[in-house]
N, C-alpha and C. Protein backbone atom coordinates (compact mmCIF):
# COMPACT_ATOMS: atom_id res chain seq x y z
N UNK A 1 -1.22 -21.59 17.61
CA UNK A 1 -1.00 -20.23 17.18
C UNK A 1 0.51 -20.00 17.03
N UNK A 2 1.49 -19.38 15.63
CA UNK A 2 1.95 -19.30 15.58
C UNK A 2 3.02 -18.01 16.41
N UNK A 3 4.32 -17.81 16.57
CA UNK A 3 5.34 -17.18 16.91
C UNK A 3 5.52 -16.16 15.86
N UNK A 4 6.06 -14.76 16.12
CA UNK A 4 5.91 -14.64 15.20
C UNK A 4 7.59 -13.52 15.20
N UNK A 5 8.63 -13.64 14.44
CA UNK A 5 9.77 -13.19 14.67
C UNK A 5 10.46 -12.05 13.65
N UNK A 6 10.87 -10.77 14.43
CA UNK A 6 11.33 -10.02 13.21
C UNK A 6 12.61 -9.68 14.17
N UNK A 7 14.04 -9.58 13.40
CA UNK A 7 15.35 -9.03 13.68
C UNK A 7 15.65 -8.67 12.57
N UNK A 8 16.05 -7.49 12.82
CA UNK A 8 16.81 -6.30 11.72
C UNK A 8 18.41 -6.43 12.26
N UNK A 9 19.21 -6.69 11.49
CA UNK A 9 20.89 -6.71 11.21
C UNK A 9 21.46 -5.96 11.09
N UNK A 10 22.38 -4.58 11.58
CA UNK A 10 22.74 -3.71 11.55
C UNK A 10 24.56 -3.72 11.61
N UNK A 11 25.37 -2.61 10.86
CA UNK A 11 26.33 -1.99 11.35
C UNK A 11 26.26 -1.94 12.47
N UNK A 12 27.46 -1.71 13.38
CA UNK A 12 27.24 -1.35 14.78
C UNK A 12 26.84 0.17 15.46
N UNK A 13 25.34 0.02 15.89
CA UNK A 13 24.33 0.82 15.79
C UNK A 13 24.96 1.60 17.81
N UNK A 14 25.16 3.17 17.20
CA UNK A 14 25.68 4.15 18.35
C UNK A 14 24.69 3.30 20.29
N UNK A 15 25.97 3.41 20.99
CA UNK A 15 25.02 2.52 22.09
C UNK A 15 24.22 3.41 22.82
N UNK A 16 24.16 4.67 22.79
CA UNK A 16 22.84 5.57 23.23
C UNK A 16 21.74 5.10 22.52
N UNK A 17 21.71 5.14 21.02
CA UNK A 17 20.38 5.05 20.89
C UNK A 17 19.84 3.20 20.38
N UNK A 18 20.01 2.55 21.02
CA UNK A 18 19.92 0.95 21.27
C UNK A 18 18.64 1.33 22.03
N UNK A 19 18.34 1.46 23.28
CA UNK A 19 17.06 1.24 23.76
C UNK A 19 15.96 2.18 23.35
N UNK A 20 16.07 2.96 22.75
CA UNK A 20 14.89 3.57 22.61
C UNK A 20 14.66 3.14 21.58
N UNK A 21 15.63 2.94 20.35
CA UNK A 21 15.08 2.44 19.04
C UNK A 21 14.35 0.84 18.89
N UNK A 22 15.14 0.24 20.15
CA UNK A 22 14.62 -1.33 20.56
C UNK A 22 12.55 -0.77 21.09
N UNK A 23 12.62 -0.16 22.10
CA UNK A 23 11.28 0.24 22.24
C UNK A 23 10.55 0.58 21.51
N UNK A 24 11.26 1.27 20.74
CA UNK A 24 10.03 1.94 19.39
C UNK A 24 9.54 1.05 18.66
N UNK A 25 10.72 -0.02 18.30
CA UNK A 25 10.66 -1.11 17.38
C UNK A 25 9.23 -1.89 18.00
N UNK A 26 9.34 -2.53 19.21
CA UNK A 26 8.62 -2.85 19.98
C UNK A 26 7.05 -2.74 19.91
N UNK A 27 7.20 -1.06 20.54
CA UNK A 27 6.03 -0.40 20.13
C UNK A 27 5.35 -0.52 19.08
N UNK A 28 6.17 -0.22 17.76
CA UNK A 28 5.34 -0.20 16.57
C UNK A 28 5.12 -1.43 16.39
N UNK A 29 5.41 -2.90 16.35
CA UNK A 29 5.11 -4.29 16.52
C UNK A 29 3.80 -4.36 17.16
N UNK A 30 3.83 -3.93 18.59
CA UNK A 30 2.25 -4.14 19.16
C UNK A 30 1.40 -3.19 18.70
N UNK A 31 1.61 -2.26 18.23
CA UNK A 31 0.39 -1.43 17.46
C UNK A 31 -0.38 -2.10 16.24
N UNK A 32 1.19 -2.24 15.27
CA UNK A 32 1.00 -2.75 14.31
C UNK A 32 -0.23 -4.40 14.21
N UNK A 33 0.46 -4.66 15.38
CA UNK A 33 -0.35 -6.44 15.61
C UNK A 33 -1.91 -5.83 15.99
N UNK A 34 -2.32 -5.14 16.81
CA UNK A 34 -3.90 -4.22 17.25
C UNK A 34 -4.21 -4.27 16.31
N UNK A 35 -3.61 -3.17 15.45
CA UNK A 35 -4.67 -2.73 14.36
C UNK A 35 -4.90 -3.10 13.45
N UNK A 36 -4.13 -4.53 12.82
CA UNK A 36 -4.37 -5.29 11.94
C UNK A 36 -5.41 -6.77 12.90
N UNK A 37 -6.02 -6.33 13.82
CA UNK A 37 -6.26 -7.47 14.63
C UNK A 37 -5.52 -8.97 14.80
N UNK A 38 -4.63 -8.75 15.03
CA UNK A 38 -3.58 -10.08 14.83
C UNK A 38 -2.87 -9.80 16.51
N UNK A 39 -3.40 -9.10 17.37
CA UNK A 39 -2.69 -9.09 18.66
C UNK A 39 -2.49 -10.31 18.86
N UNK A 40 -1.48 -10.47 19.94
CA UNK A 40 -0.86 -12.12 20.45
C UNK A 40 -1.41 -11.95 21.42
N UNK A 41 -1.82 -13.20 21.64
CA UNK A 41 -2.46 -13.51 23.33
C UNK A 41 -1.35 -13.59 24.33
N UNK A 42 -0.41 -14.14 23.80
CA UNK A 42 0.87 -14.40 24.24
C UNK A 42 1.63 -12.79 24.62
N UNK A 43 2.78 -12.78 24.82
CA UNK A 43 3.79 -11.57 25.51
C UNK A 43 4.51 -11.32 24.08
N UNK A 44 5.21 -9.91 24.21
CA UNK A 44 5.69 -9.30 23.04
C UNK A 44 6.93 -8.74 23.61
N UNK A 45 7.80 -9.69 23.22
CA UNK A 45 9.67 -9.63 23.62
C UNK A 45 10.85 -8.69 22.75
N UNK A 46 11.30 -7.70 23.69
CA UNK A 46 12.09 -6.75 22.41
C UNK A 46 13.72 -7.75 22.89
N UNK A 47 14.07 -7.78 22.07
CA UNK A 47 15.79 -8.27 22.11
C UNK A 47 16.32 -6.76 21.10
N UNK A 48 18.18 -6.66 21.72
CA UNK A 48 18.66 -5.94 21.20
C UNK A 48 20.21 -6.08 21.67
N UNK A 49 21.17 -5.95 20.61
CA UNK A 49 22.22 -5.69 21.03
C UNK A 49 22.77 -4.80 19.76
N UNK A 50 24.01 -4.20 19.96
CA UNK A 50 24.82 -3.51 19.20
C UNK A 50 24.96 -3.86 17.76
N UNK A 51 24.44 -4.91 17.60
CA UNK A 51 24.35 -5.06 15.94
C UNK A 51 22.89 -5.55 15.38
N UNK A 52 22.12 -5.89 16.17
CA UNK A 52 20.78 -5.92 15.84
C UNK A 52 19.38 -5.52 16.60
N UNK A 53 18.33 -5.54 16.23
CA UNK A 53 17.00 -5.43 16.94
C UNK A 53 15.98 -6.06 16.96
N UNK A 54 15.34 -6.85 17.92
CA UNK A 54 14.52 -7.89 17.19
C UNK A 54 13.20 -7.97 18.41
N UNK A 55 12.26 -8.20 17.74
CA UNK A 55 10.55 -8.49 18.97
C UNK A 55 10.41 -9.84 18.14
N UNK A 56 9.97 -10.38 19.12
CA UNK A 56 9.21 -11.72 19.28
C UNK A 56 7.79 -11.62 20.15
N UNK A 57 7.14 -11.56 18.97
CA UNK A 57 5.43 -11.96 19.63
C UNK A 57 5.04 -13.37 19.83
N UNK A 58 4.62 -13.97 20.50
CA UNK A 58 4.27 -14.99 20.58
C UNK A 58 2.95 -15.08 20.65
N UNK A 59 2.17 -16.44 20.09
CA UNK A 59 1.10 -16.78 19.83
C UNK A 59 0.11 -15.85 18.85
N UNK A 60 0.53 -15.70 17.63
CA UNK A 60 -0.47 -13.94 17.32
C UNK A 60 -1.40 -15.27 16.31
N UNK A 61 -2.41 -14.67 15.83
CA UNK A 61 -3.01 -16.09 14.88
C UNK A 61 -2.43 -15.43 13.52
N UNK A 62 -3.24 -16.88 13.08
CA UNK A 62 -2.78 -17.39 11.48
C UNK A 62 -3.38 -16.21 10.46
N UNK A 63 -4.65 -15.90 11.07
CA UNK A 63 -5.21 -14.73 9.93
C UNK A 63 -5.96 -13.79 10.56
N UNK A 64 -6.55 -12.42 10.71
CA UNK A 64 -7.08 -11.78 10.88
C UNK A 64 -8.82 -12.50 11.08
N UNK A 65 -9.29 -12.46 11.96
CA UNK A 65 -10.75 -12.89 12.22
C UNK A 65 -11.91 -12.16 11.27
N UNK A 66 -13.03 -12.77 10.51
CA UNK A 66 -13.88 -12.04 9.55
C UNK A 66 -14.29 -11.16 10.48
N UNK A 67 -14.95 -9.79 9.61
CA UNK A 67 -15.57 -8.90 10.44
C UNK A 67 -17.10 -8.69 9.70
N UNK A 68 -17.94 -8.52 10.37
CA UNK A 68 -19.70 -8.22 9.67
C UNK A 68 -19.82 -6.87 10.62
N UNK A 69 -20.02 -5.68 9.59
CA UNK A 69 -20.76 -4.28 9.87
C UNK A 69 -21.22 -3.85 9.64
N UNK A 70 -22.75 -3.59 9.52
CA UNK A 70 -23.92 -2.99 9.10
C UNK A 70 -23.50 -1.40 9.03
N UNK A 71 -23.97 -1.24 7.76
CA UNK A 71 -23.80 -0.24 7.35
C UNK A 71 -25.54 0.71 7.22
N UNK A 72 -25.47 1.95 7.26
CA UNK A 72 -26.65 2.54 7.02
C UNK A 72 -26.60 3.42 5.97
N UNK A 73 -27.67 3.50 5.14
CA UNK A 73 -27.68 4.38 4.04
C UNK A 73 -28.86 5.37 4.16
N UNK A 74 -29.44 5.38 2.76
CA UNK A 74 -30.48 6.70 2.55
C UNK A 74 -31.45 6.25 3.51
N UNK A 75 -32.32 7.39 3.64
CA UNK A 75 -33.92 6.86 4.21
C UNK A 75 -34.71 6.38 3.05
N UNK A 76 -35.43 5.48 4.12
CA UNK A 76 -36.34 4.86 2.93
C UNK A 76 -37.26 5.72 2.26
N UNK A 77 -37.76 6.76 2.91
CA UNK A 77 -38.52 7.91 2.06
C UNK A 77 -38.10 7.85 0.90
N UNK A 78 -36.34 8.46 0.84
CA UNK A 78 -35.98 8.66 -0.25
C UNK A 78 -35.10 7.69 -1.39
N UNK A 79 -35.47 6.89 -0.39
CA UNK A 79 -34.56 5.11 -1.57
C UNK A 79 -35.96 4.59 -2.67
N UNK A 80 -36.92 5.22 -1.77
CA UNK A 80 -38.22 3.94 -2.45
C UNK A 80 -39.07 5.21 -2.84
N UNK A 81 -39.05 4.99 -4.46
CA UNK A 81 -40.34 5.85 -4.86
C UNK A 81 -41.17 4.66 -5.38
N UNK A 82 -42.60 4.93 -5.08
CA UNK A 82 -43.91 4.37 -5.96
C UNK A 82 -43.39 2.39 -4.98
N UNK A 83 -42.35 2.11 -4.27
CA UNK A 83 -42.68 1.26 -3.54
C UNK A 83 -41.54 0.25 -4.14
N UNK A 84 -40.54 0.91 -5.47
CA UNK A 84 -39.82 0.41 -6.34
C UNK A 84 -38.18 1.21 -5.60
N UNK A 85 -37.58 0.17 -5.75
CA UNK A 85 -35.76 1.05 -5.44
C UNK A 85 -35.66 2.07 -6.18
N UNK A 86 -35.15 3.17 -5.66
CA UNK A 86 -35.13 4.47 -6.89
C UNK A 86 -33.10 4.76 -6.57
N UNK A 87 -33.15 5.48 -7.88
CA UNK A 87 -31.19 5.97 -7.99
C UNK A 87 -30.89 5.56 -6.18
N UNK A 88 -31.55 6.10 -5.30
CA UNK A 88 -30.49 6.44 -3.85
C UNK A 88 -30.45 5.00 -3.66
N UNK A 89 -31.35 3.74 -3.46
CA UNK A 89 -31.19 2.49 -3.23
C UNK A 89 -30.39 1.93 -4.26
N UNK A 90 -30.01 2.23 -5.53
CA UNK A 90 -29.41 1.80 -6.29
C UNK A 90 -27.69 1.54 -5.60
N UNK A 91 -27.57 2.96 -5.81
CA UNK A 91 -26.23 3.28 -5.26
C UNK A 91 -25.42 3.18 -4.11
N UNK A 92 -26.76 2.92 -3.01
CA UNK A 92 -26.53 2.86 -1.96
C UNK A 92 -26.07 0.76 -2.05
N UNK A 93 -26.61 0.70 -2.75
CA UNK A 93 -26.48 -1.25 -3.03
C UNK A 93 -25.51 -1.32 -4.10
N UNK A 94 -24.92 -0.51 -4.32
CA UNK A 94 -23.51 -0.39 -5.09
C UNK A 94 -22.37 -0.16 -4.39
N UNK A 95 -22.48 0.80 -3.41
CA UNK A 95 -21.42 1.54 -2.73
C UNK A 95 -21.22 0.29 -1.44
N UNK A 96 -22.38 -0.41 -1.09
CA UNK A 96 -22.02 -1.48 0.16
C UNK A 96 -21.66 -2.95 -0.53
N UNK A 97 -21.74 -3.03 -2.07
CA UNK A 97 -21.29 -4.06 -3.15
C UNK A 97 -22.17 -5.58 -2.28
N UNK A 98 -23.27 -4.80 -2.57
CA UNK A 98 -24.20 -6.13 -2.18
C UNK A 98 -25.61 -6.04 -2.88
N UNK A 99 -26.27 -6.99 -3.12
CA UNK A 99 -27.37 -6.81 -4.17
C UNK A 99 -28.38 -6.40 -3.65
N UNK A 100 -29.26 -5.68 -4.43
CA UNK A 100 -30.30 -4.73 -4.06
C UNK A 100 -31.42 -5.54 -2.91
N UNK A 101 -31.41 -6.58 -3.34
CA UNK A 101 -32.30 -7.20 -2.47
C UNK A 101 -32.11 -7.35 -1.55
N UNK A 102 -30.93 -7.55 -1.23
CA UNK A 102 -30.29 -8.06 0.37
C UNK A 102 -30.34 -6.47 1.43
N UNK A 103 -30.82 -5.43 0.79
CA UNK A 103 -30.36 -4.68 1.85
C UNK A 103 -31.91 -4.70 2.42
N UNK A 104 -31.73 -4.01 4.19
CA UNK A 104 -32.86 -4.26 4.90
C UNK A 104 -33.14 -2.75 5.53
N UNK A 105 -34.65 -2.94 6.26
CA UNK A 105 -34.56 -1.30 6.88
C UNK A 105 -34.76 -1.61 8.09
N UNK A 106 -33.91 -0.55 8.55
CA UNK A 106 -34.09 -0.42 10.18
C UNK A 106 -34.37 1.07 10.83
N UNK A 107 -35.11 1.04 11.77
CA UNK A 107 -35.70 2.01 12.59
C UNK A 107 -34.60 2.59 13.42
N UNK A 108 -34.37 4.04 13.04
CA UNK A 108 -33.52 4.67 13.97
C UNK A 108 -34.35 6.11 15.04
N UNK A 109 -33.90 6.43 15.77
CA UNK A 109 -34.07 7.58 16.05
C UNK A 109 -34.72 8.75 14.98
N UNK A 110 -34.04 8.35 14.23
CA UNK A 110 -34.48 9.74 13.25
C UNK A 110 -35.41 9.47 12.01
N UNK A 111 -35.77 8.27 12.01
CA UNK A 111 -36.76 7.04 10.95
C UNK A 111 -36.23 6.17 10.39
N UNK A 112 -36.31 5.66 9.64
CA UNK A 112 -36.72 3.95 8.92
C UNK A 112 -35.36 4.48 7.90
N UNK A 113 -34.42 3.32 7.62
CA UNK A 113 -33.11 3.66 6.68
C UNK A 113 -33.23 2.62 6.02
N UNK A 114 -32.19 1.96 5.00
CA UNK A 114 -31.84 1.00 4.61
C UNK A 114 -30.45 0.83 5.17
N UNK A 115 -30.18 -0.14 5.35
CA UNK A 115 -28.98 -0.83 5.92
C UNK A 115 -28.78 -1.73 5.06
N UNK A 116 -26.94 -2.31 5.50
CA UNK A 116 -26.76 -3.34 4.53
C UNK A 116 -25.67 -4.39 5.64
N UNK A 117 -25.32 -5.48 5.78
CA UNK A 117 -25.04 -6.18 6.18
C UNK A 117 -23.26 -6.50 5.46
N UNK A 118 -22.07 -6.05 5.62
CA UNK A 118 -21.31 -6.44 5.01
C UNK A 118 -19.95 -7.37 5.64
N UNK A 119 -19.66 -8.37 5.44
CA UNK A 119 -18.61 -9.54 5.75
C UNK A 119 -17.18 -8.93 5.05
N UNK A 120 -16.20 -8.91 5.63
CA UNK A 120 -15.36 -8.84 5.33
C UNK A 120 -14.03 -10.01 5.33
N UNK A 121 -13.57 -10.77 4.76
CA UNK A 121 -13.07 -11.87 4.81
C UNK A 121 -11.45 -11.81 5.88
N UNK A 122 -10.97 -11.85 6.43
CA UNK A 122 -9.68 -11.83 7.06
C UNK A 122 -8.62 -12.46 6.01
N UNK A 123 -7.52 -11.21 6.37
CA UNK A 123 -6.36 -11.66 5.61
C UNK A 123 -5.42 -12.70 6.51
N UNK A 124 -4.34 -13.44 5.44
CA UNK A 124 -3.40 -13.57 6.72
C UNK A 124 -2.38 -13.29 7.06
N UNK A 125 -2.05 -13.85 8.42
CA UNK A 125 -0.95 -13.09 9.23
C UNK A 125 0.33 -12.67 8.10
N UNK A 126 0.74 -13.70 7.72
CA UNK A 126 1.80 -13.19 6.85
C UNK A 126 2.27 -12.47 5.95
N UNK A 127 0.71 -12.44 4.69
CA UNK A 127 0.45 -11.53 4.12
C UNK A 127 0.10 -10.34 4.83
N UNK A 128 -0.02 -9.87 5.76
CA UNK A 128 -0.36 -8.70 6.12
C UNK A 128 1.11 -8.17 6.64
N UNK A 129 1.39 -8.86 7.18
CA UNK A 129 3.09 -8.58 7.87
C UNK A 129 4.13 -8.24 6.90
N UNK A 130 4.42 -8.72 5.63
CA UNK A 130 5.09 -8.89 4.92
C UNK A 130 4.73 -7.63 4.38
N UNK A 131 3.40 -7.38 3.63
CA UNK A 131 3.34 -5.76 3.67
C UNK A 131 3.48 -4.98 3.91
N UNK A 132 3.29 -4.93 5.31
CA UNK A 132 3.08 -3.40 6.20
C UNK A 132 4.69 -3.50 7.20
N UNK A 133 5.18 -4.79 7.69
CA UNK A 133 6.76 -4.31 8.23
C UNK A 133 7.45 -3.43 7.94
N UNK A 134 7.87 -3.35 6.32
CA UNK A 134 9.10 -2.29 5.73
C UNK A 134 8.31 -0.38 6.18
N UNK A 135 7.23 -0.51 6.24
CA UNK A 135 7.26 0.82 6.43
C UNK A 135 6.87 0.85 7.89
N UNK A 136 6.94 -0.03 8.75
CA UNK A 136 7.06 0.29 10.12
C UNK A 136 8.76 -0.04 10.58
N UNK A 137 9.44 -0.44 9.60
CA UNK A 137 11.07 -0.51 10.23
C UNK A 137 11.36 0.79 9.85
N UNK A 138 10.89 1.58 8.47
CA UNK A 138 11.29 2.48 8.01
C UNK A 138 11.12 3.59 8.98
N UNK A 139 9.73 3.70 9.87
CA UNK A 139 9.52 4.67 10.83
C UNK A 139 9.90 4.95 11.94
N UNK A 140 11.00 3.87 12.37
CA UNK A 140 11.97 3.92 13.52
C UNK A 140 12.71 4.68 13.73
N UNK A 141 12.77 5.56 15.29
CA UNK A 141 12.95 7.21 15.19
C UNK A 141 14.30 7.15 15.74
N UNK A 142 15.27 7.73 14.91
CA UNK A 142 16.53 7.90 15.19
C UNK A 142 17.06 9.54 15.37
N UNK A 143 17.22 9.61 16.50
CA UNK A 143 18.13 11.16 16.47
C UNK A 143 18.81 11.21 15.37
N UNK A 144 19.74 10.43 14.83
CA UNK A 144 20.36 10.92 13.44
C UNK A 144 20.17 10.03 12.72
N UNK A 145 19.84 10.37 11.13
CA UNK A 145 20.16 9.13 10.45
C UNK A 145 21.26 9.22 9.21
N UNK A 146 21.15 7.79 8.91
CA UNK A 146 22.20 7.96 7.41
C UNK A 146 21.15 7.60 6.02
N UNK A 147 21.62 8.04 5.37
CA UNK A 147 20.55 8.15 4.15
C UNK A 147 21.49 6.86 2.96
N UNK A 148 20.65 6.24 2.13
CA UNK A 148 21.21 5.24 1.73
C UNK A 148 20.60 5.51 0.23
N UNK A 149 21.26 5.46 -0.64
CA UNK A 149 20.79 5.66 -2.39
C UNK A 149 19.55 6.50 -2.63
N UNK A 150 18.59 6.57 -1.97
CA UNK A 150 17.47 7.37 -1.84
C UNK A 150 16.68 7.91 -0.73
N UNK A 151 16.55 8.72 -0.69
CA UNK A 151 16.12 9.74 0.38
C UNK A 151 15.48 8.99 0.99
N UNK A 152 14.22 8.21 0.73
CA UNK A 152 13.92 7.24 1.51
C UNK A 152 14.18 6.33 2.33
N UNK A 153 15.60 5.71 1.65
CA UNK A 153 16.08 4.70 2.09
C UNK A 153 16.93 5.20 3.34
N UNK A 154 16.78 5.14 4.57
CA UNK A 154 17.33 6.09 6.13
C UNK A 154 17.22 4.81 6.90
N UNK A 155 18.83 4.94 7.82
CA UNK A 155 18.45 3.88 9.16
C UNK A 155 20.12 4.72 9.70
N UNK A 156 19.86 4.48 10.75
CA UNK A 156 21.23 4.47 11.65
C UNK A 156 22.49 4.03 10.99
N UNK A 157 22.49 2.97 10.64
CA UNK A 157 23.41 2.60 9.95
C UNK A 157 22.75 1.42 9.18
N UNK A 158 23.87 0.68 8.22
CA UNK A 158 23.02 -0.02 7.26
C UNK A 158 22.72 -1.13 7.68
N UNK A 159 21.51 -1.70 7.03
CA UNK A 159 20.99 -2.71 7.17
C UNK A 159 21.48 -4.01 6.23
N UNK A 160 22.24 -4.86 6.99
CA UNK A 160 22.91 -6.14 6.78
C UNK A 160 22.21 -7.49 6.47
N UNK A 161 20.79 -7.68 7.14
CA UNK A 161 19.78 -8.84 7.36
C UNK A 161 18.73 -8.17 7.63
N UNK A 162 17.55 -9.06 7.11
CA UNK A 162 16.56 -8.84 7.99
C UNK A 162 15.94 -10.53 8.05
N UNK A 163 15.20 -10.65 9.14
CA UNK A 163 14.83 -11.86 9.53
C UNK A 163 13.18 -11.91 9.74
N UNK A 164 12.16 -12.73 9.11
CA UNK A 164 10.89 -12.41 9.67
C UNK A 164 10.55 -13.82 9.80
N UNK A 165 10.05 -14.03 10.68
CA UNK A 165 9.61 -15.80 10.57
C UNK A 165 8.28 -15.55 11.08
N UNK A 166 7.08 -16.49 10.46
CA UNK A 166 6.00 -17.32 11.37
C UNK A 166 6.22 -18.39 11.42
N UNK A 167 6.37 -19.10 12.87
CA UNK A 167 6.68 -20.23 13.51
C UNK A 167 8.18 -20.87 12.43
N UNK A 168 7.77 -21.37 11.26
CA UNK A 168 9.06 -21.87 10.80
C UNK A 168 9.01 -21.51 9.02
N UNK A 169 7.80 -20.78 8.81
CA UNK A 169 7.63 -20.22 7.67
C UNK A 169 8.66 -18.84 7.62
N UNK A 170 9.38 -18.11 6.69
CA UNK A 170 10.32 -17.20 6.16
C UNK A 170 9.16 -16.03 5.46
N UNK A 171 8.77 -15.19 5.94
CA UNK A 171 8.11 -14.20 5.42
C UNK A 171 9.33 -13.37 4.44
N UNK A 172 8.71 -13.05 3.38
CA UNK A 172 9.21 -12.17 2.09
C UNK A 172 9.24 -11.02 2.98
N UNK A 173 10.10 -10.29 2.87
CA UNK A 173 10.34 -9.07 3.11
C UNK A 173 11.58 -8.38 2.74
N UNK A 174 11.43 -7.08 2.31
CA UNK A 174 12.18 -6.34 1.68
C UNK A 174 12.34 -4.54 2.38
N UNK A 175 13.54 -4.49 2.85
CA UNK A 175 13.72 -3.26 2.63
C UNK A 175 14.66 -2.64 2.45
N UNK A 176 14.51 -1.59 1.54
CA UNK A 176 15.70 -0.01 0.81
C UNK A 176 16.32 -1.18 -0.01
C-alpha cells in the first residue's frame, strides 16, 4: 500500500497561524481520505514550518474498493400490469441503468418492491486525489487572506510549490 504525500510551498506564512492551518490541512486530508474510502490503515503525519505545510498518510490503497447497493423502487402492484413490466418498471430499470430483467422483488414491511442490485467500480487513489486536493487546499481557513488574480485564487501568502506524491508516482496537480 502506497504513501501518500502532499506539501504546499509558501512565502513566509505569519507564525500564529502555522498550527492551526497545519491542523486544518491535516484534518481536511483525513476526511478527505474517509469519504473517498481511501482511509490509511497506517497514521496521518502533519509537518509544518514557516515556509511550508505538508501531511503524510501512510499506507492509504491504490483505489477505492467496489461498492454493491441494492436499490428499491416501485411496488410491484404498480411496476407489473397484466404480469408484463409497465412505464414504472421501465424507468425504474433505467434510473438503476440495469436491464429490465435483472431487477428482483423483495418483501418489505410495507409489500413486495422491485429492487435492483448495483456495482459500482472504484476509482483510483490518484485520480481521485488529483481532483479533489485543489479545492481542499483552497478551503484552508485563514484569519486573513491575500487574494491572487482572482477572487478565487486566496492563501496566506503565495503559493511557490506544490508537491503530491503516491509512493514515487508525481500526482498532477494544480492550483490558482
Amino acid at each position: 500500500m502506497p504513501d501518500f504525500l502532499l506539501e504546499i510551498g509558501t512565502e513566509e506564512i505569519p507564525a500564529r497561524m502555522i498550527a492551526a492551518a497545519q491542523e486544518d490541512l491535516q484534518r481536511r486530508v483525513g476526511d478527505l481520505l474517509k469519504r473517498e474510502r481511501l482511509a490509511a490503515s497506517g497514521k496521518l503525519t502533519g509537518f509544518d514550518t514557516p515556509r511550508r505545510l505538508a501531511v503524510l498518510a501512510s499506507e492509504i490503497p491504490n483505489a477505492q474498493p467496489d461498492v454493491t447497493e441494492q436499490i428499491n423502487g416501485p411496488a410491484v402492484s404498480v411496476a407489473f400490469k397484466d404480469g408484463q413490466p409497465g412505464p414504472a418498471a421501465h424507468a425504474f430499470a433505467k434510473k438503476a441503468g440495469v436491464d429490465i430483467s435483472l431487477l428482483e422483488r423483495v418483501t418489505t414491511p410495507k409489500g413486495e418492491y422491485l429492487s435492483a442490485k448495483i456495482t459500482t467500480n472504484g476509482r483510483s487513489a490518484a485520480e481521485i486525489l488529483a481532483e479533489t486536493l485543489p479545492k481542499e487546499i483552497a478551503s484552508i481557513y485563514w484569519p486573513k487572506n491575500m487574494n491572487w488574480r482572482k477572487t478565487n485564487e486566496r492563501f496566506v501568502r503565495p503559493v511557490r510549490w506544490l508537491v503530491a506524491m503516491l509512493d514515487d508516482a508525481v500526482l498532477p496537480l494544480e492550483y490558482g
